[in-house]
C-alpha atoms as a PDB file:
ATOM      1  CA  UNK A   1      -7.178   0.092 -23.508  1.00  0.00           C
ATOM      2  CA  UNK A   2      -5.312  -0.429 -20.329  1.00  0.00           C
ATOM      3  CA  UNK A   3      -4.529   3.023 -18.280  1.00  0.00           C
ATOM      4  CA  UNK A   4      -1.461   2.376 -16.343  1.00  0.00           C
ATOM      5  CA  UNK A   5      -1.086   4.409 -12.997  1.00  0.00           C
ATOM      6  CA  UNK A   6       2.098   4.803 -13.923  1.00  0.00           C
ATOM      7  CA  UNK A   7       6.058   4.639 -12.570  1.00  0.00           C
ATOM      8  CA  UNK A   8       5.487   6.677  -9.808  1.00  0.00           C
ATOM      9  CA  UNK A   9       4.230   3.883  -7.652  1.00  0.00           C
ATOM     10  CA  UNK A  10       7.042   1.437  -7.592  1.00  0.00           C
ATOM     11  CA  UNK A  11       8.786   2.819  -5.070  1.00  0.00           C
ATOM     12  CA  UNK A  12       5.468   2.982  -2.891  1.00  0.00           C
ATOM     13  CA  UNK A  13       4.747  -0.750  -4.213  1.00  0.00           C
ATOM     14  CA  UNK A  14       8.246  -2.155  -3.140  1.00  0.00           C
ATOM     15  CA  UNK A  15       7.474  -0.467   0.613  1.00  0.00           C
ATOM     16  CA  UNK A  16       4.130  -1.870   0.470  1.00  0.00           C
ATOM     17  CA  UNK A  17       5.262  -5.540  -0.361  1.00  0.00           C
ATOM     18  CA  UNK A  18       8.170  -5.217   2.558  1.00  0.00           C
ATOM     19  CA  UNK A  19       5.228  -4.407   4.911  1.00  0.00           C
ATOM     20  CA  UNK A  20       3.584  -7.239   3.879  1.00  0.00           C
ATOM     21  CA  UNK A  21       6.679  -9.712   4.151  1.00  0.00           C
ATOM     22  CA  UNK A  22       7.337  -8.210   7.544  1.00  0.00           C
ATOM     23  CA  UNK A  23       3.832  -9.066   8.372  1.00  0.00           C
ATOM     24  CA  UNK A  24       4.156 -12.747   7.588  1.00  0.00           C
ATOM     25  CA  UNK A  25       6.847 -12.941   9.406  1.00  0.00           C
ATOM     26  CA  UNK A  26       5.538 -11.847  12.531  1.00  0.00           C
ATOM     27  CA  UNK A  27       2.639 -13.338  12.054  1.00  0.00           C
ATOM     28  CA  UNK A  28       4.371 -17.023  12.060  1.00  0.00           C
ATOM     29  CA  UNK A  29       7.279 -16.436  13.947  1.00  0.00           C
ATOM     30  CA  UNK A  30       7.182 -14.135  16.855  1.00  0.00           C
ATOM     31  CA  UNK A  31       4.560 -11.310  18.241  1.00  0.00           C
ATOM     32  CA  UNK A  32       5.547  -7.979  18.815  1.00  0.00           C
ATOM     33  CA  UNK A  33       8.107  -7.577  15.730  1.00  0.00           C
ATOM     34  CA  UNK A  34       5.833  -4.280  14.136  1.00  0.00           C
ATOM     35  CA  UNK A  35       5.861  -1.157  16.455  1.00  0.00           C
ATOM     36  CA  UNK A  36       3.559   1.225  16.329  1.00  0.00           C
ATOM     37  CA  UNK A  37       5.143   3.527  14.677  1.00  0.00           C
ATOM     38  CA  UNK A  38       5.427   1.122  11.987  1.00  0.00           C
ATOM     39  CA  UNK A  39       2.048   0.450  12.195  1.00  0.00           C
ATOM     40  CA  UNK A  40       0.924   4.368  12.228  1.00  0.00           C
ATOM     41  CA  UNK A  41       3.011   5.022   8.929  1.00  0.00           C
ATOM     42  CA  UNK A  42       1.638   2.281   7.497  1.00  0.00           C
ATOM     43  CA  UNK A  43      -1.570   3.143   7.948  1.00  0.00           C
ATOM     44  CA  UNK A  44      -1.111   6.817   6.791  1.00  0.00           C
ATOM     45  CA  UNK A  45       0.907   5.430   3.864  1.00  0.00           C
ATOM     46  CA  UNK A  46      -2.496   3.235   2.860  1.00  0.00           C
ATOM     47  CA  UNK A  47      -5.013   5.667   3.488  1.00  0.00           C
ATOM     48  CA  UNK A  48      -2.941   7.933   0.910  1.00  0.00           C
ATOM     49  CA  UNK A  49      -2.816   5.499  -1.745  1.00  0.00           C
ATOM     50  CA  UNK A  50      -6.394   4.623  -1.710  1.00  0.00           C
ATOM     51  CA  UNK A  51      -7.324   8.204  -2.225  1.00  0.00           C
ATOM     52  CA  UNK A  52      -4.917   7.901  -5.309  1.00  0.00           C
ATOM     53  CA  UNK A  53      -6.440   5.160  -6.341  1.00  0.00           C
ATOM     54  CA  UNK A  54      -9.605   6.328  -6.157  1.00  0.00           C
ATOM     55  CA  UNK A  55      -9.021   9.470  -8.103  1.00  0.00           C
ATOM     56  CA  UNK A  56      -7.037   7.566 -10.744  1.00  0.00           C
ATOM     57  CA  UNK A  57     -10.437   4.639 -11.174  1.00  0.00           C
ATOM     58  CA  UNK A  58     -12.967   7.799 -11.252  1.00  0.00           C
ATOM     59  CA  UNK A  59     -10.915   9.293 -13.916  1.00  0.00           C
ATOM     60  CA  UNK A  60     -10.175   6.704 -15.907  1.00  0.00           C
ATOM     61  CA  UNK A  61     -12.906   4.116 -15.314  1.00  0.00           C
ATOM     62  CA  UNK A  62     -15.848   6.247 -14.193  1.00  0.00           C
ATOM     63  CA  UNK A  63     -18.020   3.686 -15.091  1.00  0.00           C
ATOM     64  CA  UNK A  64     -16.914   1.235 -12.162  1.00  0.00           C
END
């Protein structure tokens, strides 16, 4: 049985993705778009989520 983390995320997912687009785009089409506050809250953002993640997999797949 699937354990879903739940609606909570989407808005965090939709941020996450428009990070990523933003990426690509600098990445192909000019240096020096991201600032670094951009890249600081990005960072925090991620480093947030993967604690939530982690807590979510130990409790509901402790066996990974």
């Amino acid at each position: 049985m699937k354990v879903l983390m739940g609606d909570n995320y989407h808005k965090l997912a939709d941020y996450l993705d428009s990070c990523r687009s933003k990426r690509n785009i600098t990445d192909y089409d000019y240096a020096g778009g991201i600032s670094a506050k951009e890249v600081n809250e990005i960072i925090e953002e991620s480093e947030k989520f993967q604690k939530v993640v982690i807590a979510w997999l130990k409790s509901n797949y402790s066996t990974l």
